[in-house]
PDB file of N, CA and C in Angstrom:
ATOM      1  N   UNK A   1       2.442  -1.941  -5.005  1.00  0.00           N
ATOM      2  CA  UNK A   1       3.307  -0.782  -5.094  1.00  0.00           C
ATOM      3  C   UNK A   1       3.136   0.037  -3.811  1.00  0.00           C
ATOM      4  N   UNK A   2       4.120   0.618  -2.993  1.00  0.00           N
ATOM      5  CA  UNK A   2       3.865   0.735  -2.092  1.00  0.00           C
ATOM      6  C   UNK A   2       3.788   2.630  -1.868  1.00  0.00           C
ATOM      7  N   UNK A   3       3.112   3.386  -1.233  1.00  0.00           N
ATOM      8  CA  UNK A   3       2.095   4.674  -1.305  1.00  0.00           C
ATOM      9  C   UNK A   3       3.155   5.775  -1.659  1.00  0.00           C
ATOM     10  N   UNK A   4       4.969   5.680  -1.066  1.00  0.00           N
ATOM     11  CA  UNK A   4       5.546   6.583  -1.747  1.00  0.00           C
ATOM     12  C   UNK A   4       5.732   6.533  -2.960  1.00  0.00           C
ATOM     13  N   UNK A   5       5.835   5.463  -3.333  1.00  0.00           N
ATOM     14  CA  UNK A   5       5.951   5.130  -5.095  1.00  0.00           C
ATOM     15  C   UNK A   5       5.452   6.175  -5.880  1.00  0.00           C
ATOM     16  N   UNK A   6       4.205   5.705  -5.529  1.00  0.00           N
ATOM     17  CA  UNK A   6       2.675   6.115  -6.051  1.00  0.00           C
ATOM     18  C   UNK A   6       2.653   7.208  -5.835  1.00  0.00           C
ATOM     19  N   UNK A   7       2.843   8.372  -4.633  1.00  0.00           N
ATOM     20  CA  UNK A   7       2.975   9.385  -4.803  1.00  0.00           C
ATOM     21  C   UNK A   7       3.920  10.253  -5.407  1.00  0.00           C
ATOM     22  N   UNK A   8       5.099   9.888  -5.666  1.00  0.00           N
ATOM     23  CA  UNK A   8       6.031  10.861  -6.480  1.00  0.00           C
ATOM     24  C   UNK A   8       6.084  10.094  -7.808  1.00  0.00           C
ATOM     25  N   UNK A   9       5.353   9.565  -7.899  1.00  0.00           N
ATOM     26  CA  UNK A   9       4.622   8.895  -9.734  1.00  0.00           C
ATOM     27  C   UNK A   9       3.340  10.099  -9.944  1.00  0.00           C
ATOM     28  N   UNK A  10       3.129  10.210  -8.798  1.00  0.00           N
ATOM     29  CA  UNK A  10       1.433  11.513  -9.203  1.00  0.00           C
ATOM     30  C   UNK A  10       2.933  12.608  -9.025  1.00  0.00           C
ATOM     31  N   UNK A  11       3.479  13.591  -8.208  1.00  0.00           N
ATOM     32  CA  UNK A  11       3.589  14.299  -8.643  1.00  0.00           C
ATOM     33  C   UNK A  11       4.776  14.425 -10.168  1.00  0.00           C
ATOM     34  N   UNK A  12       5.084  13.476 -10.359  1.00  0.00           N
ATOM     35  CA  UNK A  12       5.594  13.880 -11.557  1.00  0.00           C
ATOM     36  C   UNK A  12       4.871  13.492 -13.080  1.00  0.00           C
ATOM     37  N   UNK A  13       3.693  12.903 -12.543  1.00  0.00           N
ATOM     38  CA  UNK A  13       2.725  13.260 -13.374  1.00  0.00           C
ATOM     39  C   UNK A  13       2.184  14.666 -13.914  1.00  0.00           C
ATOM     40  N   UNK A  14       1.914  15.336 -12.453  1.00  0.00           N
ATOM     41  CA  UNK A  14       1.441  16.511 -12.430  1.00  0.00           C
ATOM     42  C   UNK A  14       2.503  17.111 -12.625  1.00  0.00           C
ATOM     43  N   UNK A  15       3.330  17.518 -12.761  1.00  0.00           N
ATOM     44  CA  UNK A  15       4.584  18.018 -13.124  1.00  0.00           C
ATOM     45  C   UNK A  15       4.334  17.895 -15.007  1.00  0.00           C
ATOM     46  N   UNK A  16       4.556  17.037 -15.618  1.00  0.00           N
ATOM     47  CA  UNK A  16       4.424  16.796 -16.535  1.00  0.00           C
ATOM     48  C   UNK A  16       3.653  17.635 -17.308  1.00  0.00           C
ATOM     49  N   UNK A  17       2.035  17.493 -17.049  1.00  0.00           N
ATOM     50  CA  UNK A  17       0.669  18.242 -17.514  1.00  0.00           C
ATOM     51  C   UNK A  17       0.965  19.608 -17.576  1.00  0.00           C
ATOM     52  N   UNK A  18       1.496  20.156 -16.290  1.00  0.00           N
ATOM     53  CA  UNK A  18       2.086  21.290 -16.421  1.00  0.00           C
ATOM     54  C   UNK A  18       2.591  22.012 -17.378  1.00  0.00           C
ATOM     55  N   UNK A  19       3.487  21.086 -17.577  1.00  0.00           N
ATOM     56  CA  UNK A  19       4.328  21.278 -18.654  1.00  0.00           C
ATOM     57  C   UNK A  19       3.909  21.052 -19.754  1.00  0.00           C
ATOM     58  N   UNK A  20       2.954  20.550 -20.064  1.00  0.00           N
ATOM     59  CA  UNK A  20       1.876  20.073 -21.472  1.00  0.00           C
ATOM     60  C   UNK A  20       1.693  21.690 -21.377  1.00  0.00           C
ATOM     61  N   UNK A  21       0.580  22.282 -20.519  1.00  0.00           N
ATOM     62  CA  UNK A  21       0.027  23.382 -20.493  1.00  0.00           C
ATOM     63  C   UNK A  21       1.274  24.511 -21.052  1.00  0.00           C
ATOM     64  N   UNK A  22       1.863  24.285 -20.128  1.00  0.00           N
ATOM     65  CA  UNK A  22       2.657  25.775 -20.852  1.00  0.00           C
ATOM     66  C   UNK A  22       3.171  25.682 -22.436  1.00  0.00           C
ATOM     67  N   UNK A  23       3.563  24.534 -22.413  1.00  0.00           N
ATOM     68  CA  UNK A  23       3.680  24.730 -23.955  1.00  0.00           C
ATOM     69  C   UNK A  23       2.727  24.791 -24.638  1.00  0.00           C
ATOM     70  N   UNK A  24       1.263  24.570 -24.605  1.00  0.00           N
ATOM     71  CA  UNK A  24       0.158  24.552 -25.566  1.00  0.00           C
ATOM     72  C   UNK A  24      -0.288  26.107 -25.738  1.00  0.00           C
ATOM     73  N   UNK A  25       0.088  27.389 -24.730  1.00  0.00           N
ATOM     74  CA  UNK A  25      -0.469  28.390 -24.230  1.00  0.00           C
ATOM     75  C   UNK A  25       0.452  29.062 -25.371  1.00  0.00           C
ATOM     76  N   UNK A  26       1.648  28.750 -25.923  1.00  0.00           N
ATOM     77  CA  UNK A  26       2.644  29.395 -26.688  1.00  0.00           C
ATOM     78  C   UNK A  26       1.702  29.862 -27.587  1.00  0.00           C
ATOM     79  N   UNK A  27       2.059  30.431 -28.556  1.00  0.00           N
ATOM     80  CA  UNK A  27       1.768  31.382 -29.871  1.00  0.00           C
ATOM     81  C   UNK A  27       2.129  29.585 -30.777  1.00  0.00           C
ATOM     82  N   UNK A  28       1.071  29.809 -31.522  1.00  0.00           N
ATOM     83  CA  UNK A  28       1.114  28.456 -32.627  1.00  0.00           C
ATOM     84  C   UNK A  28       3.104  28.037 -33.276  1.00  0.00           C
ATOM     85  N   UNK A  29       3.259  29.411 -33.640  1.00  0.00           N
ATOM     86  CA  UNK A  29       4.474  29.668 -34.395  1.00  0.00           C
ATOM     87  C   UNK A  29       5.712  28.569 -33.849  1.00  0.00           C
ATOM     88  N   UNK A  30       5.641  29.143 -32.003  1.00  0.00           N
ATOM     89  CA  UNK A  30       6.595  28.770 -31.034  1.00  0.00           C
ATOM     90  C   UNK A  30       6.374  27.347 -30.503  1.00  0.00           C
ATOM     91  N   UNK A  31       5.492  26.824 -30.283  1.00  0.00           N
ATOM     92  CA  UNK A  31       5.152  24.923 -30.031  1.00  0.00           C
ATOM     93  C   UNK A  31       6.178  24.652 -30.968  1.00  0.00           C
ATOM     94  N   UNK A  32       6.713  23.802 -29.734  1.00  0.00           N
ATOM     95  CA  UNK A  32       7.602  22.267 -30.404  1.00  0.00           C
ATOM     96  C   UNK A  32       6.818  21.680 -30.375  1.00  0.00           C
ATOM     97  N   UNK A  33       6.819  20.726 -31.460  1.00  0.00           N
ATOM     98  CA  UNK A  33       5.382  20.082 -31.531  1.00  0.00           C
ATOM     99  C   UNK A  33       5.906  18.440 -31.132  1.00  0.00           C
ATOM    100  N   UNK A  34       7.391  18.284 -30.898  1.00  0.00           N
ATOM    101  CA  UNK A  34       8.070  17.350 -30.765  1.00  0.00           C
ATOM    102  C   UNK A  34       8.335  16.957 -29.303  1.00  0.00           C
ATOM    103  N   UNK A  35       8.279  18.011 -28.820  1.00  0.00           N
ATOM    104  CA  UNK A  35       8.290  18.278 -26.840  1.00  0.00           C
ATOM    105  C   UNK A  35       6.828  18.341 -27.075  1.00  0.00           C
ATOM    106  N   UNK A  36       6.025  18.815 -27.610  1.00  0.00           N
ATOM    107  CA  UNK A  36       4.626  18.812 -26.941  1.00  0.00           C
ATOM    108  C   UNK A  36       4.061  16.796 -27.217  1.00  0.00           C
ATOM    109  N   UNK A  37       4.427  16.418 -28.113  1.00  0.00           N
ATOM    110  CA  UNK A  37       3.805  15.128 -28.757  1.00  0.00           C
ATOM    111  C   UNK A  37       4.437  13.742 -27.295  1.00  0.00           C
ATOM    112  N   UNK A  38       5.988  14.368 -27.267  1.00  0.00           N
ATOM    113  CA  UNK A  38       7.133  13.429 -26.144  1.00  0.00           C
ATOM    114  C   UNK A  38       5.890  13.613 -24.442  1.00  0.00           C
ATOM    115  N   UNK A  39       5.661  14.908 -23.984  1.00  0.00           N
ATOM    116  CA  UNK A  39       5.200  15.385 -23.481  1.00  0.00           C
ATOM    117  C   UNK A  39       3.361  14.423 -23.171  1.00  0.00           C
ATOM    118  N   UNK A  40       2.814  14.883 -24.105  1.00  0.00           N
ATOM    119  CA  UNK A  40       1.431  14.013 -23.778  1.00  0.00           C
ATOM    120  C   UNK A  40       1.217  12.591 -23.594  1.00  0.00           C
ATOM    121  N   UNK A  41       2.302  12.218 -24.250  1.00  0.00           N
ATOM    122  CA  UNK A  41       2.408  10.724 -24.277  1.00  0.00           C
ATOM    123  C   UNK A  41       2.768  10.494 -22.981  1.00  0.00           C
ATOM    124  N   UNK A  42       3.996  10.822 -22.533  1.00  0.00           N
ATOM    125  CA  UNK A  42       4.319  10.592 -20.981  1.00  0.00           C
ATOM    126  C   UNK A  42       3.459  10.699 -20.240  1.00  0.00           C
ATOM    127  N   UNK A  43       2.792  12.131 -20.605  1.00  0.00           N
ATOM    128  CA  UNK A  43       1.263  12.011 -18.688  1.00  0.00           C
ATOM    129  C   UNK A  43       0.206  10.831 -19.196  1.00  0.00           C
ATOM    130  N   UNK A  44      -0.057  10.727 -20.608  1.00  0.00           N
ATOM    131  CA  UNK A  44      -0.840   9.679 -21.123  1.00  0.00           C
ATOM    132  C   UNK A  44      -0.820   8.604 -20.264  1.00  0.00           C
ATOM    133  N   UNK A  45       0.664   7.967 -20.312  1.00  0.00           N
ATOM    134  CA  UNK A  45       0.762   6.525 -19.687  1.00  0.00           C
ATOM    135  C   UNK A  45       0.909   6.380 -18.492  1.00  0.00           C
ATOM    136  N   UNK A  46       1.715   8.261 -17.657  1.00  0.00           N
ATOM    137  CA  UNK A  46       1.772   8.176 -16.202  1.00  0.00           C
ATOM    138  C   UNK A  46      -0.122   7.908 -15.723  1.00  0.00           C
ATOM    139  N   UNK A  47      -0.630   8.709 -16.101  1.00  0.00           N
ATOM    140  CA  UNK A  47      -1.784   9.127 -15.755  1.00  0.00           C
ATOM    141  C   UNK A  47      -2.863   7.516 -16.149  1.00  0.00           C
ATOM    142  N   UNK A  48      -2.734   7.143 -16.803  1.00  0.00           N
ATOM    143  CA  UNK A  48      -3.013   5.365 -17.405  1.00  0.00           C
ATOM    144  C   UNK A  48      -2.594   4.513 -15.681  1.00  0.00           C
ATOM    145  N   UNK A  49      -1.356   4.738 -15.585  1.00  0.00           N
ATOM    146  CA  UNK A  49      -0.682   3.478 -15.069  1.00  0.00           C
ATOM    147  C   UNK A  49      -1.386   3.597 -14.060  1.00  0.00           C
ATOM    148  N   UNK A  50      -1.622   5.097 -12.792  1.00  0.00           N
ATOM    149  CA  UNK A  50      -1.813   5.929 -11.618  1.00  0.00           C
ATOM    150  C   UNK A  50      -3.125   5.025 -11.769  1.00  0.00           C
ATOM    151  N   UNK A  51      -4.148   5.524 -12.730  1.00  0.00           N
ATOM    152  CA  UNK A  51      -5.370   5.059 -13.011  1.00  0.00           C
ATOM    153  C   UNK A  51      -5.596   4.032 -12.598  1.00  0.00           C
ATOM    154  N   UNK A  52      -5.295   3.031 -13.103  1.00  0.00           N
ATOM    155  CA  UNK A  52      -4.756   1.388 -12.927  1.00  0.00           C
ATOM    156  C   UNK A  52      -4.777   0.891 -11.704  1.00  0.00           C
ATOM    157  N   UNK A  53      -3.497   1.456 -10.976  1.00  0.00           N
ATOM    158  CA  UNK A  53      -2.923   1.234  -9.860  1.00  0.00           C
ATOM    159  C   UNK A  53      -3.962   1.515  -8.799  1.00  0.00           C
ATOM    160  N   UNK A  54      -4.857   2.731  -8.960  1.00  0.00           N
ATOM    161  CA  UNK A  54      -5.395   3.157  -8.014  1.00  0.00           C
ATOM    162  C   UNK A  54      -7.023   2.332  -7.939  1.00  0.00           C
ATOM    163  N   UNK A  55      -7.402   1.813  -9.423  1.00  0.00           N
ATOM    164  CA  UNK A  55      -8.240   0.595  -9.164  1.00  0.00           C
ATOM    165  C   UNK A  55      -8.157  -0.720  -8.814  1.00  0.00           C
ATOM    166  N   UNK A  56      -7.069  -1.095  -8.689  1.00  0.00           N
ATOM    167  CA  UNK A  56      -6.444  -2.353  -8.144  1.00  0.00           C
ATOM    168  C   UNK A  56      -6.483  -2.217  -6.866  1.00  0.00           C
ATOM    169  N   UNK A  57      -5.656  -1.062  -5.991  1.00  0.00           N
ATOM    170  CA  UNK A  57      -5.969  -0.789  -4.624  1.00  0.00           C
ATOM    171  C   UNK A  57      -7.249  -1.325  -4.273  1.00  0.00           C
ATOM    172  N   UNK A  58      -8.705  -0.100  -5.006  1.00  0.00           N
ATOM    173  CA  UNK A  58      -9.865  -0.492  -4.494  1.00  0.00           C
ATOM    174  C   UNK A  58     -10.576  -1.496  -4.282  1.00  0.00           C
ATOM    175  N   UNK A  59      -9.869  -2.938  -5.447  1.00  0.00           N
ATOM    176  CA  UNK A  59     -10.334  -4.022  -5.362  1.00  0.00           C
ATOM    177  C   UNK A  59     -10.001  -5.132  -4.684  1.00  0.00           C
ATOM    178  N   UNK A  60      -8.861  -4.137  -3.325  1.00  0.00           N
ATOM    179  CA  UNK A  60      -7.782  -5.041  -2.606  1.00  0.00           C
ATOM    180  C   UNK A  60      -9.087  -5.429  -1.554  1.00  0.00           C
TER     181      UNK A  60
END
């Protein structure tokens, strides 16, 4: 995979988390718990794949 990939895969990772955060900071009442659940899962697997990717590099 070649390093721009990989980098606008991290920032929209980090983009993501972000966005985890602000919604977790809400008042209990106000969480979508449906955007928050869509939400973790996505950085879950971005943040998985990044992981991955970036130990494969090291073992190049």
């Amino acid at each position: 995979m070649s390093e721009e990939v990989l980098f606008i895969l991290v920032i929209v990772s980090m983009a993501i988390w972000v966005a985890v955060s602000k919604e977790a900071i809400k008042p209990s009442k106000e969480i979508n718990r449906w955007k928050m659940i869509t939400l973790m899962s996505a950085g879950s697997v971005s943040t998985l794949f990044i992981t991955i990717t970036l130990f494969q590099n090291l073992m190049l």
